[in-house]
C-alpha atoms as a PDB file:
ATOM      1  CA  UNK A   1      22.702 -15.727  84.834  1.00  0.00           C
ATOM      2  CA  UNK A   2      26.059 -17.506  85.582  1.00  0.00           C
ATOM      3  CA  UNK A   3      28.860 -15.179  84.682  1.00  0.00           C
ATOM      4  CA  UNK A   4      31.367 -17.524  82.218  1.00  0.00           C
ATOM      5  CA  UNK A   5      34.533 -15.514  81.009  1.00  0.00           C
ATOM      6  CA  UNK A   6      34.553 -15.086  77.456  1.00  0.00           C
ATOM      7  CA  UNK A   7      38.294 -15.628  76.735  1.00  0.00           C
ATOM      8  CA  UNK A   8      40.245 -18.563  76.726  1.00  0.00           C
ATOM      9  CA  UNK A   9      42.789 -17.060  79.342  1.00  0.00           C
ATOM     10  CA  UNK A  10      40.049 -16.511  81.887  1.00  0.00           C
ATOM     11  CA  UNK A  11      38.074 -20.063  81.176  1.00  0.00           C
ATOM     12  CA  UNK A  12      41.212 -21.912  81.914  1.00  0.00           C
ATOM     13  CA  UNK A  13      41.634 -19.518  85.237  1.00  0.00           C
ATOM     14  CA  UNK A  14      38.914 -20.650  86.222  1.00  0.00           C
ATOM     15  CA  UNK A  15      39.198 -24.226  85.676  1.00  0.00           C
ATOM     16  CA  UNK A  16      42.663 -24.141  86.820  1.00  0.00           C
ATOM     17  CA  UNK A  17      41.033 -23.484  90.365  1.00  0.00           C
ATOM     18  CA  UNK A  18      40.172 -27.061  92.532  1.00  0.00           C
ATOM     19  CA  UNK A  19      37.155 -26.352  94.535  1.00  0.00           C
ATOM     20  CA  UNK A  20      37.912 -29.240  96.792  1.00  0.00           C
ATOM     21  CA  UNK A  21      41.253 -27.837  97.573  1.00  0.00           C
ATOM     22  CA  UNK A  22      40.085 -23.880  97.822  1.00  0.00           C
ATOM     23  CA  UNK A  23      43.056 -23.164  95.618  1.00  0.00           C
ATOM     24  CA  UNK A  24      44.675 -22.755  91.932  1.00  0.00           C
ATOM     25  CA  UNK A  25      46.725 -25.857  90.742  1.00  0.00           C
ATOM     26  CA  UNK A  26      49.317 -26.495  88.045  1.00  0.00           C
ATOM     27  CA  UNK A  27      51.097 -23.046  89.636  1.00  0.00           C
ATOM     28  CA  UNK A  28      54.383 -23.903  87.827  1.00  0.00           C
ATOM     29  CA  UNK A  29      52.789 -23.948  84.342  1.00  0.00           C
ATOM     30  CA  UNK A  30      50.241 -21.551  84.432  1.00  0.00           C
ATOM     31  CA  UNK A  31      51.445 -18.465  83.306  1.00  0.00           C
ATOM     32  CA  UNK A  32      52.102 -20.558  80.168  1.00  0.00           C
ATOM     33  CA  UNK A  33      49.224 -21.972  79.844  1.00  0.00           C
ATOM     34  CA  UNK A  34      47.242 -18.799  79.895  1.00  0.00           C
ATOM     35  CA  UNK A  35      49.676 -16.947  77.827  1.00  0.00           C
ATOM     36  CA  UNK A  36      49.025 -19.652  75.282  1.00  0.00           C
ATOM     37  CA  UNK A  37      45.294 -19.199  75.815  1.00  0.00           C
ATOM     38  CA  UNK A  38      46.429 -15.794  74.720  1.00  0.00           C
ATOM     39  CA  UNK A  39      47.775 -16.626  71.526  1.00  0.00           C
ATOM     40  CA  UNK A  40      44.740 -19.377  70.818  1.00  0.00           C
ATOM     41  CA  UNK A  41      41.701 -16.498  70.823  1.00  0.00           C
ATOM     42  CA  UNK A  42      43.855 -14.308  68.818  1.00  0.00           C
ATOM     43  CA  UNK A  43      44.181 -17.624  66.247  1.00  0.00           C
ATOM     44  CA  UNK A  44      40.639 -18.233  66.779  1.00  0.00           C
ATOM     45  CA  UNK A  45      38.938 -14.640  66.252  1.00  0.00           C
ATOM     46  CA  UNK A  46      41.200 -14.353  63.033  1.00  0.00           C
ATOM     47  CA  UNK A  47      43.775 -11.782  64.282  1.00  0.00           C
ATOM     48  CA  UNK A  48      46.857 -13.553  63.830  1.00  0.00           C
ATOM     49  CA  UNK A  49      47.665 -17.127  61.385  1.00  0.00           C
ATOM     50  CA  UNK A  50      50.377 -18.971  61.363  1.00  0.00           C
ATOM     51  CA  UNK A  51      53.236 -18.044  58.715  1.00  0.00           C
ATOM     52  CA  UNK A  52      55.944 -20.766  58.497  1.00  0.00           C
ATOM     53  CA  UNK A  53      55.819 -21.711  62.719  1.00  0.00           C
ATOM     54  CA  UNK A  54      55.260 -17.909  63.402  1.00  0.00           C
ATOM     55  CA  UNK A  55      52.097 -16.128  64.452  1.00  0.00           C
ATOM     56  CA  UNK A  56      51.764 -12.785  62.761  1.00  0.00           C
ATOM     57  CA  UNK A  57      49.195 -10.136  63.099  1.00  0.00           C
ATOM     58  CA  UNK A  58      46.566  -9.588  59.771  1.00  0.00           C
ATOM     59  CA  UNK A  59      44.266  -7.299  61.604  1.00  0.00           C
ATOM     60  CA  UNK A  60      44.520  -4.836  64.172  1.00  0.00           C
ATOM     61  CA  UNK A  61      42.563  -4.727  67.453  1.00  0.00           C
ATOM     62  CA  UNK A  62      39.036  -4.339  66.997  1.00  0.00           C
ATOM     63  CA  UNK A  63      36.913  -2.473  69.091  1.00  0.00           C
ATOM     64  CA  UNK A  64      35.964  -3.883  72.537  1.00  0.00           C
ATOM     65  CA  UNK A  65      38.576  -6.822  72.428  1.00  0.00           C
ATOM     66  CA  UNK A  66      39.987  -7.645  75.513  1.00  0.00           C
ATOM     67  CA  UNK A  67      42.697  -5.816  76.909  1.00  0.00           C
ATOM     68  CA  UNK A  68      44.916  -8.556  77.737  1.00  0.00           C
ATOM     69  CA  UNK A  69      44.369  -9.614  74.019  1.00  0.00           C
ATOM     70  CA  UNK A  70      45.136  -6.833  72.366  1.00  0.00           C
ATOM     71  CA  UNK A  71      48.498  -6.472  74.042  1.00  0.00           C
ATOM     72  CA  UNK A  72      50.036  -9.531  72.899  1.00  0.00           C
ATOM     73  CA  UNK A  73      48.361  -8.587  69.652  1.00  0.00           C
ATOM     74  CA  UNK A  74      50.242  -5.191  69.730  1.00  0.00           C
ATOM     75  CA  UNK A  75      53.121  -6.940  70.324  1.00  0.00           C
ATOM     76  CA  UNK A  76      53.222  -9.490  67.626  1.00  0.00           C
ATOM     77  CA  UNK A  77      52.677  -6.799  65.173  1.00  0.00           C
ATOM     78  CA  UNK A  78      55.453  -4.651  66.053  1.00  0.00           C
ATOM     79  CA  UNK A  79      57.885  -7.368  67.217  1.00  0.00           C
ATOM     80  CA  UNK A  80      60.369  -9.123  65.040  1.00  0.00           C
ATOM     81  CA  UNK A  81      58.958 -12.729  64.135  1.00  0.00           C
ATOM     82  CA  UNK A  82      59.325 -15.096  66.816  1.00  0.00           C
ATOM     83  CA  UNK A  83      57.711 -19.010  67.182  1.00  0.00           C
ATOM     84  CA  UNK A  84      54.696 -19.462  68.849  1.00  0.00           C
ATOM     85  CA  UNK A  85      57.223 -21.188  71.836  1.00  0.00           C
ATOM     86  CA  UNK A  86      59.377 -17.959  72.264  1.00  0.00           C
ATOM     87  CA  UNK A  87      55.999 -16.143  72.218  1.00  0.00           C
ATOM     88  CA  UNK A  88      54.290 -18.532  75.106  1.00  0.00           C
ATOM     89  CA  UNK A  89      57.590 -18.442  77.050  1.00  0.00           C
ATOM     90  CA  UNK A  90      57.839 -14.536  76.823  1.00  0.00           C
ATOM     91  CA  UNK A  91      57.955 -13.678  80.568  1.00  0.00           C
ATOM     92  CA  UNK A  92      55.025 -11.352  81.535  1.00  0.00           C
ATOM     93  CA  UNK A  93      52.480 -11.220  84.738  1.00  0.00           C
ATOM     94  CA  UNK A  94      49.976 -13.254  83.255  1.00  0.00           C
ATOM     95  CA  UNK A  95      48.108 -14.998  86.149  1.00  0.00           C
ATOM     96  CA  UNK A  96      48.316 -12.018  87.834  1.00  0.00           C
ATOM     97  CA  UNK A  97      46.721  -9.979  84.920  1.00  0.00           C
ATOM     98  CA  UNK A  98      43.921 -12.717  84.160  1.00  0.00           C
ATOM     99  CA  UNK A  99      43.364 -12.872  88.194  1.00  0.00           C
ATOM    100  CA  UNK A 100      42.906  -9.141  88.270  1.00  0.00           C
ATOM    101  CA  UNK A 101      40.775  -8.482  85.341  1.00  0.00           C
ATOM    102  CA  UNK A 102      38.169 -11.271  86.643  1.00  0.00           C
ATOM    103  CA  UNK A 103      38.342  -9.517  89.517  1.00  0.00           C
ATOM    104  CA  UNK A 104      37.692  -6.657  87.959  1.00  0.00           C
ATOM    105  CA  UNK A 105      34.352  -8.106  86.494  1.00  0.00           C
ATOM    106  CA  UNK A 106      33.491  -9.985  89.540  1.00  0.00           C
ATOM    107  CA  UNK A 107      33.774 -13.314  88.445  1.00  0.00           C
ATOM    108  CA  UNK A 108      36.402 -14.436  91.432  1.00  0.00           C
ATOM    109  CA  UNK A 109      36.480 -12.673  94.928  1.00  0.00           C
ATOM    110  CA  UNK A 110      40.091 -11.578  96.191  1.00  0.00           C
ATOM    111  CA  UNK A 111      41.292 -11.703  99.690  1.00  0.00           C
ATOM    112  CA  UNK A 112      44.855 -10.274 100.247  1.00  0.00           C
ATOM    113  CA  UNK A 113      46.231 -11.466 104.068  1.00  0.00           C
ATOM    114  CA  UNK A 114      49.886 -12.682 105.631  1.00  0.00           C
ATOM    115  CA  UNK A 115      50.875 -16.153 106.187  1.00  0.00           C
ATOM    116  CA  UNK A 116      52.759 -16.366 109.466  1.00  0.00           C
ATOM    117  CA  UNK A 117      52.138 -12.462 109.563  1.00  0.00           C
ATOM    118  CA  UNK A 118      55.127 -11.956 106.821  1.00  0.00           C
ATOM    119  CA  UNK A 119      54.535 -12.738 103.340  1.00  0.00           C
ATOM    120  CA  UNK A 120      51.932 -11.723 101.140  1.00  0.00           C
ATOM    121  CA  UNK A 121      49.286 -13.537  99.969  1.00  0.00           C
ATOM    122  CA  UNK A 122      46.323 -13.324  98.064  1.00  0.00           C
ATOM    123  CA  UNK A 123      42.859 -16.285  98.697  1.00  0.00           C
ATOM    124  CA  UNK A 124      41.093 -16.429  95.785  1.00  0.00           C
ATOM    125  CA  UNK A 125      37.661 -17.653  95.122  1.00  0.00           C
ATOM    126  CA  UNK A 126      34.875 -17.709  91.982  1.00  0.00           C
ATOM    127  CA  UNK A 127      31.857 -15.943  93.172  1.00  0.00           C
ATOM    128  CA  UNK A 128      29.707 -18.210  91.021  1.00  0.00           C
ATOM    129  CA  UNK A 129      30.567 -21.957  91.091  1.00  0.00           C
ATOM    130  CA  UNK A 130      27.855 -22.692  88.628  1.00  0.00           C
ATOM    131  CA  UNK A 131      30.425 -21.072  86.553  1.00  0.00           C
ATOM    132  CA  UNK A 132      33.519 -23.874  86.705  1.00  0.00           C
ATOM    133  CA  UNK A 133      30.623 -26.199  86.444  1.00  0.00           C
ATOM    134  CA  UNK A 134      29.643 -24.826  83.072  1.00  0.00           C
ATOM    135  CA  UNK A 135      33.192 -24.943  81.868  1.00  0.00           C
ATOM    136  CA  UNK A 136      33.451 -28.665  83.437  1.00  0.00           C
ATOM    137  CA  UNK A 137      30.399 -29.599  81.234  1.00  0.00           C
ATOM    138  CA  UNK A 138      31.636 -28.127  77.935  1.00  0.00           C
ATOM    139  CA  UNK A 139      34.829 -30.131  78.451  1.00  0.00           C
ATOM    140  CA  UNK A 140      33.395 -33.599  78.721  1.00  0.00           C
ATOM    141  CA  UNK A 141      31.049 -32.264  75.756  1.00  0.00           C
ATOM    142  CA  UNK A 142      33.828 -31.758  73.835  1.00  0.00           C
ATOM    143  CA  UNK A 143      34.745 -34.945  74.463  1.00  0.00           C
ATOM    144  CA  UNK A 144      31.842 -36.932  73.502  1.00  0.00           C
ATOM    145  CA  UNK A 145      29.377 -34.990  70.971  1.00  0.00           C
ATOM    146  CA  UNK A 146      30.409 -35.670  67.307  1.00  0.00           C
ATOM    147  CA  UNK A 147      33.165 -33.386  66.490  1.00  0.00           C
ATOM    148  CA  UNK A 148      31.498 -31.593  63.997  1.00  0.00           C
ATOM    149  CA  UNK A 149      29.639 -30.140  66.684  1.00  0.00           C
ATOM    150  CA  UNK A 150      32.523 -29.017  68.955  1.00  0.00           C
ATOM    151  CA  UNK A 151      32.527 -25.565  69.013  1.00  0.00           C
ATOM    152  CA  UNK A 152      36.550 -24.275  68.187  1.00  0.00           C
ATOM    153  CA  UNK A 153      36.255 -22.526  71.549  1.00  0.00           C
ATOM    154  CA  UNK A 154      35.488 -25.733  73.251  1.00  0.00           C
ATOM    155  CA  UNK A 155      38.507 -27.918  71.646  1.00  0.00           C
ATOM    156  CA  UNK A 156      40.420 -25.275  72.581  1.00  0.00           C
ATOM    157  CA  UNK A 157      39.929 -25.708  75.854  1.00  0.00           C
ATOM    158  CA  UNK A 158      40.619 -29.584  75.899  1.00  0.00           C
ATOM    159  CA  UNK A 159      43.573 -29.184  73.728  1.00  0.00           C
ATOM    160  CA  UNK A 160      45.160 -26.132  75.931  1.00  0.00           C
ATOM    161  CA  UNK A 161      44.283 -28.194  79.661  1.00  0.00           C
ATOM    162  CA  UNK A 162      45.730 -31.317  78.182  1.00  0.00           C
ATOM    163  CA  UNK A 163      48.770 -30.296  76.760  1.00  0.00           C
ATOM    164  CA  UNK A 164      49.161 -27.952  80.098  1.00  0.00           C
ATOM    165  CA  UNK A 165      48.398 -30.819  81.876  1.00  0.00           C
ATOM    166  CA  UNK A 166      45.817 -29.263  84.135  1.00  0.00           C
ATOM    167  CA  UNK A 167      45.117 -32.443  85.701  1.00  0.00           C
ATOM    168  CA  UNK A 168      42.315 -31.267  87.935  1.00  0.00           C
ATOM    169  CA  UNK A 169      40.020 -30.653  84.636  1.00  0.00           C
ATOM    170  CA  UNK A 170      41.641 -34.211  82.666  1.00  0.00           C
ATOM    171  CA  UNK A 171      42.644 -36.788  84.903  1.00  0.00           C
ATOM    172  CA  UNK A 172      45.909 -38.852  83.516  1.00  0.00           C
ATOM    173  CA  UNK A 173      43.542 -41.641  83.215  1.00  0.00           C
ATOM    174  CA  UNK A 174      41.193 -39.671  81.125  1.00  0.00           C
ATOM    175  CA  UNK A 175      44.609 -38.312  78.772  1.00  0.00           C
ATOM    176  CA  UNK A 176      45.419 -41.850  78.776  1.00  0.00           C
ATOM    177  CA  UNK A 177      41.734 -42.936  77.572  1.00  0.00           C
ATOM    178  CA  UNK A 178      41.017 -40.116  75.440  1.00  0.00           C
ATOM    179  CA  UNK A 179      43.717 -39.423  73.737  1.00  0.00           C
ATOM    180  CA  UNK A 180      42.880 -40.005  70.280  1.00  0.00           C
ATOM    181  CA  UNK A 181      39.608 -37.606  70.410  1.00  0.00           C
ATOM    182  CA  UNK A 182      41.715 -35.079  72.216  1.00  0.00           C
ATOM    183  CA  UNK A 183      44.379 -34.937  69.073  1.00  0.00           C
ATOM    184  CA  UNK A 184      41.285 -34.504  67.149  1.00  0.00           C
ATOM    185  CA  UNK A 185      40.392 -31.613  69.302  1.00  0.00           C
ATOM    186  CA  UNK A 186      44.170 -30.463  69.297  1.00  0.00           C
ATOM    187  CA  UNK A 187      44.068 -30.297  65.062  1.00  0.00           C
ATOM    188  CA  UNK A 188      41.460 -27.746  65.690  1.00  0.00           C
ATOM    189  CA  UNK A 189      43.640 -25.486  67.179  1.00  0.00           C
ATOM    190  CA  UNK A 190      46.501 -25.115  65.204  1.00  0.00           C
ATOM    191  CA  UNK A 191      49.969 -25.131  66.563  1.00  0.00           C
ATOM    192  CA  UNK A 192      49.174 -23.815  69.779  1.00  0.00           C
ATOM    193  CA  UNK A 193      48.776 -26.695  71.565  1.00  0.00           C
ATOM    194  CA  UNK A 194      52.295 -28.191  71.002  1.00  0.00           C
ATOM    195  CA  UNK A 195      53.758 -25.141  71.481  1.00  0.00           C
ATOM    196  CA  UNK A 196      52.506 -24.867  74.796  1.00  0.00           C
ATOM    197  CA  UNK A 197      54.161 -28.799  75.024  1.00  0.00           C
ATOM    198  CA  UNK A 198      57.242 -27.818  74.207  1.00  0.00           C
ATOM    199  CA  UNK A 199      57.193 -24.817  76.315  1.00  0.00           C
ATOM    200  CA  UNK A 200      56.537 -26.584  79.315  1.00  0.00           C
ATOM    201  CA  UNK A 201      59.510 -28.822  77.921  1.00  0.00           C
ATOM    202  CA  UNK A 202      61.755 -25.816  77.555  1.00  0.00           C
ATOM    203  CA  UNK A 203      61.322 -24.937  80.829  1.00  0.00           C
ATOM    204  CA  UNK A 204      61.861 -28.335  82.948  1.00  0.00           C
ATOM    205  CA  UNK A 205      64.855 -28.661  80.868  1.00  0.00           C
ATOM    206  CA  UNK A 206      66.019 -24.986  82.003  1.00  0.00           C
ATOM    207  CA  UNK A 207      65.317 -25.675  85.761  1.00  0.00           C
ATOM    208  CA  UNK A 208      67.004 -29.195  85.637  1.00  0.00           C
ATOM    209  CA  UNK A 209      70.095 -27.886  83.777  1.00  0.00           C
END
């Protein structure tokens, strides 16, 4: 049975990853995107709305939800209100975290080794590519069935890679070409999706400044 991570975080990991290239792309962005990811489940499974541009928590963890979930859930609940930008832009380890908890599970295999014999790094690799495969097919579902059978998990997806602009799942042609189904997908979601815009925004501005 193929092994497909059940969060967001770890679904866009995983897609983030270009087989043809043996490596993870959109590095600048993607502890945004996944921390967005983050904040999209919580929206999705019901744990935190939208108040006025503001996630805030309406139920506490439930048992068995992901750890890397219910830390940003924590958070949120004890944390003076913040926008869903601040919140995606919070600095934390997040590629790390999502890297080591599929680890963890064995959905990617980890090799740690020196380039030029001085600076750490770590190969990474999924140990089932039937599983980025999977995820590759819901996305292109997503983008043809009738939306009233896209599953909110699913838009998700398209709405987070597009506006993280993981270009090695949606091609600037195909944001050019698809972008009126993709909004559709993106009102789905909520406001995570143009958070996670502006974010990335923010943060060119920050470095170009």
């Amino acid at each position: 049975m193929t092994d497909v991570p059940d969060t967001l975080q770890g679904k866009l990991f995983l897609l983030a990853y270009d087989p043809d290239k043996g490596r993870l792309t959109n590095r600048p962005n993607l502890d945004l995107l996944l921390r967005a990811a983050g904040l999209a489940d919580l929206l999705r499974l019901g744990l935190i709305r939208d108040d006025r541009g503001r996630p805030v928590a309406v139920a506490p963890a439930p048992a068995g939800l992901d750890p890397l979930l219910a830390e940003p859930l924590r958070l949120i609940a004890q944390s003076r209100p913040r926008s869903w930008q601040r919140w995606i832009g919070r600095r934390r380890p997040t590629v790390r975290e999502v890297r080591g908890s599929l680890a963890d599970r064995g959905v990617l295999r980890l090799e740690e080794r020196r380039v030029l014999g001085l600076f750490h790094s770590v190969r990474i690799e999924p140990r089932d590519p039937r599983a980025r495969k999977q995820l590759t097919a819901a996305v292109s579902a997503a983008l043809r069935d009738p939306i009233s059978r896209v599953e909110a998990a699913d838009a998700a997806l398209v709405a987070l890679a597009h506006a993280g602009e993981l270009t090695v799942v949606l091609s600037r042609q195909q944001r050019r070409e698809e972008k009126a189904r993709i909004a559709e997908l993106a009102d789905l979601c909520g406001p995570v999706p143009m958070a996670l815009r502006r974010a990335i925004r923010s943060r060119r501005a920050a470095q170009s400044s």
